[in-house]
PDB file of N, CA and C in Angstrom:
ATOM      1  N   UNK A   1      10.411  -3.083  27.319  1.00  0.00           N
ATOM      2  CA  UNK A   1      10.970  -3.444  26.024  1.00  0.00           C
ATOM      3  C   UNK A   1       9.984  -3.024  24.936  1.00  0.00           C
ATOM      4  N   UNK A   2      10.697  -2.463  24.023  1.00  0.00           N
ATOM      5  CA  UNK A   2       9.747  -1.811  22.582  1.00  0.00           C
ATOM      6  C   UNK A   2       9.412  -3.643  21.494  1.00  0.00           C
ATOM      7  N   UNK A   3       8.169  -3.307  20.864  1.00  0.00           N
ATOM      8  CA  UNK A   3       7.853  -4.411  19.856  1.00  0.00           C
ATOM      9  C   UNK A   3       8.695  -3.943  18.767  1.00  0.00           C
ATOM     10  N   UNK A   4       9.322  -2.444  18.440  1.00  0.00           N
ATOM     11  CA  UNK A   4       9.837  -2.390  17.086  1.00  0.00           C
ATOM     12  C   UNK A   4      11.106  -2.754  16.827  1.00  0.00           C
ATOM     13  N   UNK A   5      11.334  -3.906  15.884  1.00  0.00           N
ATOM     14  CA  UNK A   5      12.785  -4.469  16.003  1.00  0.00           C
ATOM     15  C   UNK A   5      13.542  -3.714  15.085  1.00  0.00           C
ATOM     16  N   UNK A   6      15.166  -4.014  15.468  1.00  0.00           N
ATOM     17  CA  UNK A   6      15.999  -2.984  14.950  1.00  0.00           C
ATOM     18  C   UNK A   6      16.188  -3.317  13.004  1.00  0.00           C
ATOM     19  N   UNK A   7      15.595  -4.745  12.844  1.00  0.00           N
ATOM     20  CA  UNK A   7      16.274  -4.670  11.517  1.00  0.00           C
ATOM     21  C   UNK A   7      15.307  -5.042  10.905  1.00  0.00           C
ATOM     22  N   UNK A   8      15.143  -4.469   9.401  1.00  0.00           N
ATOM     23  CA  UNK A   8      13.941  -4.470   8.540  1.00  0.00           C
ATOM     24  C   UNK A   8      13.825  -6.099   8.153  1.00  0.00           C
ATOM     25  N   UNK A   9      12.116  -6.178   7.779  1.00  0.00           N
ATOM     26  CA  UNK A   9      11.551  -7.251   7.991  1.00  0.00           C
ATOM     27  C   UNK A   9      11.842  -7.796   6.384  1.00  0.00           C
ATOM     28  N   UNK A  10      12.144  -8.875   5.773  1.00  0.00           N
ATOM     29  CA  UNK A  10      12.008  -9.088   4.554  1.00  0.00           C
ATOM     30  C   UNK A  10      11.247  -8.865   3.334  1.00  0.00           C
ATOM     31  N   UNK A  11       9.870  -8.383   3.940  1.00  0.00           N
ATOM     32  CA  UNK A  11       9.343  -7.626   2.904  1.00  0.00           C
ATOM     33  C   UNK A  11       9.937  -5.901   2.744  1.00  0.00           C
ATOM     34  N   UNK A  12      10.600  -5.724   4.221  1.00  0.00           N
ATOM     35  CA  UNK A  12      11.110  -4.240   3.587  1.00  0.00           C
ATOM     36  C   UNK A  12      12.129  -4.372   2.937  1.00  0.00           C
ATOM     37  N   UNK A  13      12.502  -5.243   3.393  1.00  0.00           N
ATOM     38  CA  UNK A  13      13.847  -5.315   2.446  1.00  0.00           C
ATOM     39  C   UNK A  13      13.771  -5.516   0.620  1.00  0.00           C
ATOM     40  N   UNK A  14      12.608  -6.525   0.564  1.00  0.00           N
ATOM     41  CA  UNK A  14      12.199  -6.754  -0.659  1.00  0.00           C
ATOM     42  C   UNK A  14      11.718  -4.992  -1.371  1.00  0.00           C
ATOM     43  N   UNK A  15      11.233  -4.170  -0.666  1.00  0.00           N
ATOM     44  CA  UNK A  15      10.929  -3.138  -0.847  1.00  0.00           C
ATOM     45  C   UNK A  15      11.626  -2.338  -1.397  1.00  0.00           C
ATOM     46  N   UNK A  16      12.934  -1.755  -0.859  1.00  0.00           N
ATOM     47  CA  UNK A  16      14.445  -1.131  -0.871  1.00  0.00           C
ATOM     48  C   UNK A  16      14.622  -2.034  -2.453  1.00  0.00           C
ATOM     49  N   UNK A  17      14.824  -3.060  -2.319  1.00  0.00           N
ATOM     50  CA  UNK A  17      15.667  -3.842  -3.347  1.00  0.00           C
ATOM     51  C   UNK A  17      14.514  -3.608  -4.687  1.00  0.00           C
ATOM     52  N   UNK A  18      13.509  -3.384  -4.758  1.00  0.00           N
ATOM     53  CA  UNK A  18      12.704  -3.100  -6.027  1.00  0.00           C
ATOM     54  C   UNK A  18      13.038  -1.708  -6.319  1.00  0.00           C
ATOM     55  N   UNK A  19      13.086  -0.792  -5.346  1.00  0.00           N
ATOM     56  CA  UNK A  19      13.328   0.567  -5.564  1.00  0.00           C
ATOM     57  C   UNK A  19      14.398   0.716  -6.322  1.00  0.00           C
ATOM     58  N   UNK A  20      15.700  -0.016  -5.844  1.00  0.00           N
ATOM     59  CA  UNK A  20      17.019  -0.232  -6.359  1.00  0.00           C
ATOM     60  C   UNK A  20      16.995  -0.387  -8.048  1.00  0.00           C
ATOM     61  N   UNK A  21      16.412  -1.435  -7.970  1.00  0.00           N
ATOM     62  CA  UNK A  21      16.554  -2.090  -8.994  1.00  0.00           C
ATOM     63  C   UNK A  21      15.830  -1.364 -10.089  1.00  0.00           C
ATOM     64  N   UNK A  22      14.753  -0.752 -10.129  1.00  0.00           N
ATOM     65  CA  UNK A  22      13.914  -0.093 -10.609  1.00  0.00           C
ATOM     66  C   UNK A  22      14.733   1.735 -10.896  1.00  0.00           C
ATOM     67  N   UNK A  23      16.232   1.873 -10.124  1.00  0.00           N
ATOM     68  CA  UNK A  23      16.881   2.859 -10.115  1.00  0.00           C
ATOM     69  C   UNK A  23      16.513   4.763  -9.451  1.00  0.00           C
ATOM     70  N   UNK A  24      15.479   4.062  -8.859  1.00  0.00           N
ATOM     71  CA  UNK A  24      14.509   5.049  -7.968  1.00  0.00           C
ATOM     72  C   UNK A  24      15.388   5.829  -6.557  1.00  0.00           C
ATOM     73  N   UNK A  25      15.243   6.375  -6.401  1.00  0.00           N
ATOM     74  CA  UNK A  25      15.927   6.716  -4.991  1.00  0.00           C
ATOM     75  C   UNK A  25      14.507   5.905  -3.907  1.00  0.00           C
ATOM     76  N   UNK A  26      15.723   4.767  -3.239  1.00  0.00           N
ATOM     77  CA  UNK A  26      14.870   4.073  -2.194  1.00  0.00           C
ATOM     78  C   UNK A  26      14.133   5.120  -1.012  1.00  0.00           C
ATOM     79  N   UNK A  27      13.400   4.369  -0.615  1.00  0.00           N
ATOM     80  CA  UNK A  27      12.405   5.413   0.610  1.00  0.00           C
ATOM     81  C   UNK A  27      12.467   4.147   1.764  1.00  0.00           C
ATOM     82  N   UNK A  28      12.745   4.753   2.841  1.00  0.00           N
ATOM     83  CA  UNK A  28      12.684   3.654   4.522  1.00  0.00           C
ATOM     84  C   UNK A  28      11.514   3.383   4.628  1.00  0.00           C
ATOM     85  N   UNK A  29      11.376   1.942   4.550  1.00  0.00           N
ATOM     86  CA  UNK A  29       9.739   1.381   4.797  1.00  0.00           C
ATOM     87  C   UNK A  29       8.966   1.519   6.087  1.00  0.00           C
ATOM     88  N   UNK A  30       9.797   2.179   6.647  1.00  0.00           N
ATOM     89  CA  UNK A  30       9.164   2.646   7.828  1.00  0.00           C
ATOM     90  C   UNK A  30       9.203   4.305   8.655  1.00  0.00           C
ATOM     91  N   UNK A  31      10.425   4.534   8.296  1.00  0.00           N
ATOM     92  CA  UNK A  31      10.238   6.425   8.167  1.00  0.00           C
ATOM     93  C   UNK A  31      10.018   7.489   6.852  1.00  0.00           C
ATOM     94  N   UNK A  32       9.540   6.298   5.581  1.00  0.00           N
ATOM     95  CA  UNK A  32       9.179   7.401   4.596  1.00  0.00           C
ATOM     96  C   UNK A  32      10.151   7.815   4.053  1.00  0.00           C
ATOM     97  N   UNK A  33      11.290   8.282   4.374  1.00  0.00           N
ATOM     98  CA  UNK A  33      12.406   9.371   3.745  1.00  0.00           C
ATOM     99  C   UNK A  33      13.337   8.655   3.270  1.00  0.00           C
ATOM    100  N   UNK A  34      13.935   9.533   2.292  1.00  0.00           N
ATOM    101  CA  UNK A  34      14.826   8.815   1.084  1.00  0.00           C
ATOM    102  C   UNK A  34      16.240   8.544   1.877  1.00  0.00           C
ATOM    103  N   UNK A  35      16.591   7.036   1.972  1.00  0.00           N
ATOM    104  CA  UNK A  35      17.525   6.269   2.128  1.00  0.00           C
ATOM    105  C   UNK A  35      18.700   7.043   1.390  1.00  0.00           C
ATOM    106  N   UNK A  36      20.147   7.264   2.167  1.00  0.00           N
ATOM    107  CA  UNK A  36      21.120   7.866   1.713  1.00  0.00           C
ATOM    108  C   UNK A  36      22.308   6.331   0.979  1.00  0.00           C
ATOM    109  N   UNK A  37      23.082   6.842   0.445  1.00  0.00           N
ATOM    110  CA  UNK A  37      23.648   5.603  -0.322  1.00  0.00           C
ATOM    111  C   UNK A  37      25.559   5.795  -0.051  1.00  0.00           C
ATOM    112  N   UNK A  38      26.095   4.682   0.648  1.00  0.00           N
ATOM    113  CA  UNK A  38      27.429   4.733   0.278  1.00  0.00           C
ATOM    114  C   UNK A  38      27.975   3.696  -0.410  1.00  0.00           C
ATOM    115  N   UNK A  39      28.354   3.972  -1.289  1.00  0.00           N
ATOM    116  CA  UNK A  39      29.333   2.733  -2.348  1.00  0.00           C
ATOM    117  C   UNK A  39      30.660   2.173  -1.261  1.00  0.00           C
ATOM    118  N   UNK A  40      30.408   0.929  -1.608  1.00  0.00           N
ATOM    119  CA  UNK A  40      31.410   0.135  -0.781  1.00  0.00           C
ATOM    120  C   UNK A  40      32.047  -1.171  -1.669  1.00  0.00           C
ATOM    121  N   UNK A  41      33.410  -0.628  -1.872  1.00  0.00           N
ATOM    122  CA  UNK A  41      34.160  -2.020  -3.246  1.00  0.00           C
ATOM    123  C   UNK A  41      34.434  -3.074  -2.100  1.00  0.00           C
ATOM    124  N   UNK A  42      35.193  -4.313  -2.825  1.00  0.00           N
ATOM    125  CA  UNK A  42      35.068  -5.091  -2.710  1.00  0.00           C
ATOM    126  C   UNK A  42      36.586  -6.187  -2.803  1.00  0.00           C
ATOM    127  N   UNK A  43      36.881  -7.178  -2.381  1.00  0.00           N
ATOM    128  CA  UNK A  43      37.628  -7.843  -2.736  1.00  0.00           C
ATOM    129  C   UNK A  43      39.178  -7.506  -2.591  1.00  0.00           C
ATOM    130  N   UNK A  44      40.128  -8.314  -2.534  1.00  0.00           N
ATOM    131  CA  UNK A  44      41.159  -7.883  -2.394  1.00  0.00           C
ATOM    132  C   UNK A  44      42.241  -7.416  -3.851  1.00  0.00           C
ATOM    133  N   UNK A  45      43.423  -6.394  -3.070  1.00  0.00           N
ATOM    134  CA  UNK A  45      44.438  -6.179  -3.898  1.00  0.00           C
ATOM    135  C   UNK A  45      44.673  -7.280  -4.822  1.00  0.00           C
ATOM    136  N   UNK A  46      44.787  -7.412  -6.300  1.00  0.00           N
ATOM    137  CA  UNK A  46      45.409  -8.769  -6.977  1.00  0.00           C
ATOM    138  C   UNK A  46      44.308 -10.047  -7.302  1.00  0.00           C
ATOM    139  N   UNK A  47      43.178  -9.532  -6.840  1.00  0.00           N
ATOM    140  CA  UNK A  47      42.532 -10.250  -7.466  1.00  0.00           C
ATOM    141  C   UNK A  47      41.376  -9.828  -8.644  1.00  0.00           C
ATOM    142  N   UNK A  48      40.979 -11.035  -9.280  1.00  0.00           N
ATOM    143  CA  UNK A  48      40.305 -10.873 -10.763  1.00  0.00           C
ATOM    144  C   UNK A  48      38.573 -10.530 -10.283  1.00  0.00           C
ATOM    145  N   UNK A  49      38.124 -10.076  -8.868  1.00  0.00           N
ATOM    146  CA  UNK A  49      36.899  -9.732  -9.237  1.00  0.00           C
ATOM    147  C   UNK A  49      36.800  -8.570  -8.218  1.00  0.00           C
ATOM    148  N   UNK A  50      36.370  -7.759  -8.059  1.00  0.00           N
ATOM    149  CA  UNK A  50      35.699  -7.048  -7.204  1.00  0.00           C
ATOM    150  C   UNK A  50      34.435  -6.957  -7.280  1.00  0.00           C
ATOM    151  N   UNK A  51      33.823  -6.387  -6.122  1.00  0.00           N
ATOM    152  CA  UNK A  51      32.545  -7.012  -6.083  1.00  0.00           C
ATOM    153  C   UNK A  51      31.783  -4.993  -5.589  1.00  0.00           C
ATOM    154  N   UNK A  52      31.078  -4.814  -6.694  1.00  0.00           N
ATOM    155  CA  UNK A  52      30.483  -3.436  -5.982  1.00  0.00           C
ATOM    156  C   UNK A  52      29.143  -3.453  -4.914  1.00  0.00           C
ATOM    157  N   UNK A  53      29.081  -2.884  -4.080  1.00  0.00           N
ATOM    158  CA  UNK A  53      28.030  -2.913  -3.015  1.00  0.00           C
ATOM    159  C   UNK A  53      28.069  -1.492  -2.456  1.00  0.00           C
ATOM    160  N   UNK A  54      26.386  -1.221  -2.363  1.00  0.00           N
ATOM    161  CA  UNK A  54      25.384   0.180  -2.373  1.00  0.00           C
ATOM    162  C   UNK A  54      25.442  -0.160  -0.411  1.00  0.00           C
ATOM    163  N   UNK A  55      25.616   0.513   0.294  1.00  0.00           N
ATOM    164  CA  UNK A  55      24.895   0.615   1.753  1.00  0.00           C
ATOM    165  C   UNK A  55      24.066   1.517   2.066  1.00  0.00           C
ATOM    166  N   UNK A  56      22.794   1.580   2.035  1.00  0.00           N
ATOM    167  CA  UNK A  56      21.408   2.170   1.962  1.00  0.00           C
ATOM    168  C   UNK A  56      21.480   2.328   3.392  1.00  0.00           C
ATOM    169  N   UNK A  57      21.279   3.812   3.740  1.00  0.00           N
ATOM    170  CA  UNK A  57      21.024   4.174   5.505  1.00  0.00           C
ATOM    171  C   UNK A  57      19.821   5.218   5.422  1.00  0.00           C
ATOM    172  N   UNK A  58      19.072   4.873   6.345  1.00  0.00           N
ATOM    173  CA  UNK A  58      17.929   5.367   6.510  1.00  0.00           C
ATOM    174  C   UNK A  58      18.573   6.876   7.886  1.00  0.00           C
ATOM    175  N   UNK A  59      18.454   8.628   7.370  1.00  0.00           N
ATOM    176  CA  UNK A  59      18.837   9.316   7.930  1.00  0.00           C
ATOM    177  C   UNK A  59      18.076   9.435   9.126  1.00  0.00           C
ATOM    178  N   UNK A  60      16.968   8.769   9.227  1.00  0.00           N
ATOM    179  CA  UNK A  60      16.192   9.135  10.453  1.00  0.00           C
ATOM    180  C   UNK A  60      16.200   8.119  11.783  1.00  0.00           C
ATOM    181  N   UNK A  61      15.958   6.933  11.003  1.00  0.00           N
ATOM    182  CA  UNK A  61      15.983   5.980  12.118  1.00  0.00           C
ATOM    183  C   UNK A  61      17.550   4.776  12.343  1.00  0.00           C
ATOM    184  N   UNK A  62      18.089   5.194  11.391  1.00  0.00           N
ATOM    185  CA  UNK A  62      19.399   4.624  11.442  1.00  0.00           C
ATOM    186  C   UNK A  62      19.518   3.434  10.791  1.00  0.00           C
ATOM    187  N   UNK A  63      18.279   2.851  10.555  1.00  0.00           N
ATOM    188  CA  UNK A  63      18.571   1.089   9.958  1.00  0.00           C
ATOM    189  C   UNK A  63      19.172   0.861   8.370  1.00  0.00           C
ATOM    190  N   UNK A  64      19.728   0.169   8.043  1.00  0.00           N
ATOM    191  CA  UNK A  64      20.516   0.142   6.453  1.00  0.00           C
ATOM    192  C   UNK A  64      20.214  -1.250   6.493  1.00  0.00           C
ATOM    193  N   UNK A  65      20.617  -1.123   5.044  1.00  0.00           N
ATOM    194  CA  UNK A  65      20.398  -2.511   3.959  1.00  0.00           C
ATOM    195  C   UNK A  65      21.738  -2.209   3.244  1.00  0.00           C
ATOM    196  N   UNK A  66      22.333  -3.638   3.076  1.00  0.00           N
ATOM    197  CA  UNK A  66      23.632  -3.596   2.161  1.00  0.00           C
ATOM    198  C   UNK A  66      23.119  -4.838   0.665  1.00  0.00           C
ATOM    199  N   UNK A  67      23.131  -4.183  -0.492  1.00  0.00           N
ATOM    200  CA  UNK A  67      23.155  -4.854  -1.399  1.00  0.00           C
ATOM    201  C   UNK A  67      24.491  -4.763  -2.481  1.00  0.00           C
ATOM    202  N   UNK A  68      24.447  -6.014  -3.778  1.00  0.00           N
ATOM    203  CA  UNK A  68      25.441  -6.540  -3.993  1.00  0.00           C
ATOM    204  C   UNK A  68      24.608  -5.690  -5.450  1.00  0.00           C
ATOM    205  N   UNK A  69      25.599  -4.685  -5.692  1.00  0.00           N
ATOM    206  CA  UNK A  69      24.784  -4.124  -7.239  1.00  0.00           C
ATOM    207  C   UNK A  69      24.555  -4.913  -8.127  1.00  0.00           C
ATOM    208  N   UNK A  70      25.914  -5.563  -8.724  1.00  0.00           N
ATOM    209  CA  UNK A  70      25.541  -6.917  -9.866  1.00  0.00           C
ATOM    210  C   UNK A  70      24.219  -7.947  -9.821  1.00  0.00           C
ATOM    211  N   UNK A  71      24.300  -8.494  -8.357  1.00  0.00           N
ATOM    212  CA  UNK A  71      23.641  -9.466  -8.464  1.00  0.00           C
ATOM    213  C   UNK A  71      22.334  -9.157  -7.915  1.00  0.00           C
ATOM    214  N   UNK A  72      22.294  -7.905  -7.349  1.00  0.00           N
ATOM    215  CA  UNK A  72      20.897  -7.203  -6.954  1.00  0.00           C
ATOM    216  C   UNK A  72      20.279  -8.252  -5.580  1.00  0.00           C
ATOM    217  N   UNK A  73      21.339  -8.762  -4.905  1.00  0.00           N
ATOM    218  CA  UNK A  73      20.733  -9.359  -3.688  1.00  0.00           C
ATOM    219  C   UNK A  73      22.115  -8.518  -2.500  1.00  0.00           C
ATOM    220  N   UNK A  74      21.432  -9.040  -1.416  1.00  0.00           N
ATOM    221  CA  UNK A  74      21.879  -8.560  -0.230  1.00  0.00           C
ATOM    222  C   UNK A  74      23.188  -8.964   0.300  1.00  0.00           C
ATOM    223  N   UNK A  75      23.312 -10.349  -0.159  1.00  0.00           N
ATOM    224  CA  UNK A  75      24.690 -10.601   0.410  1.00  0.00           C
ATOM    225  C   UNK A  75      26.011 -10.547  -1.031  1.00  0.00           C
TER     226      UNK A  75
END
C-alpha cells in the first residue's frame, strides 16, 4: 500500500482556493502543473437561484477540487 492519499490535504486545498480567488490559473500542490477548469451550473429548471461551480482537475495526477464561485468555498 502507497502513503500518498488520493485526495488533497486541506492546506492544498486552501492553496487552489487562494489561487482562485486571487484569479491566477491554479497549479496542483503536488504535480506543479496548471489545474484545467470545467464550469459546472447548478440548480434546477424553475428555480430562482443557480449556483455556478469551477471543477479544477489536475492533468497529471487526476485529483480535482470543486468550488462554489460566489461563495469561494468548496461545497
Amino acid at each position: 500500500m502507497t502513503d500518498d492519499v488520493s485526495q488533497y490535504s486541506a492546506e492544498e486545498l486552501e492553496q487552489i482556493r487562494g489561487a482562485v480567488a486571487a484569479e491566477e490559473s491554479p497549479l496542483c500542490p503536488r504535480c506543479n502543473v496548471i489545474m484545467t477548469s470545467r464550469a459546472i451550473g447548478g440548480g434546477s429548471f424553475g428555480l430562482g437561484y443557480a449556483r455556478r461551480r469551477d471543477w479544477l482537475i489536475c492533468p497529471k495526477c487526476r485529483r480535482s477540487a470543486l468550488y462554489d464561485i460566489k461563495r469561494g468555498t468548496r461545497n
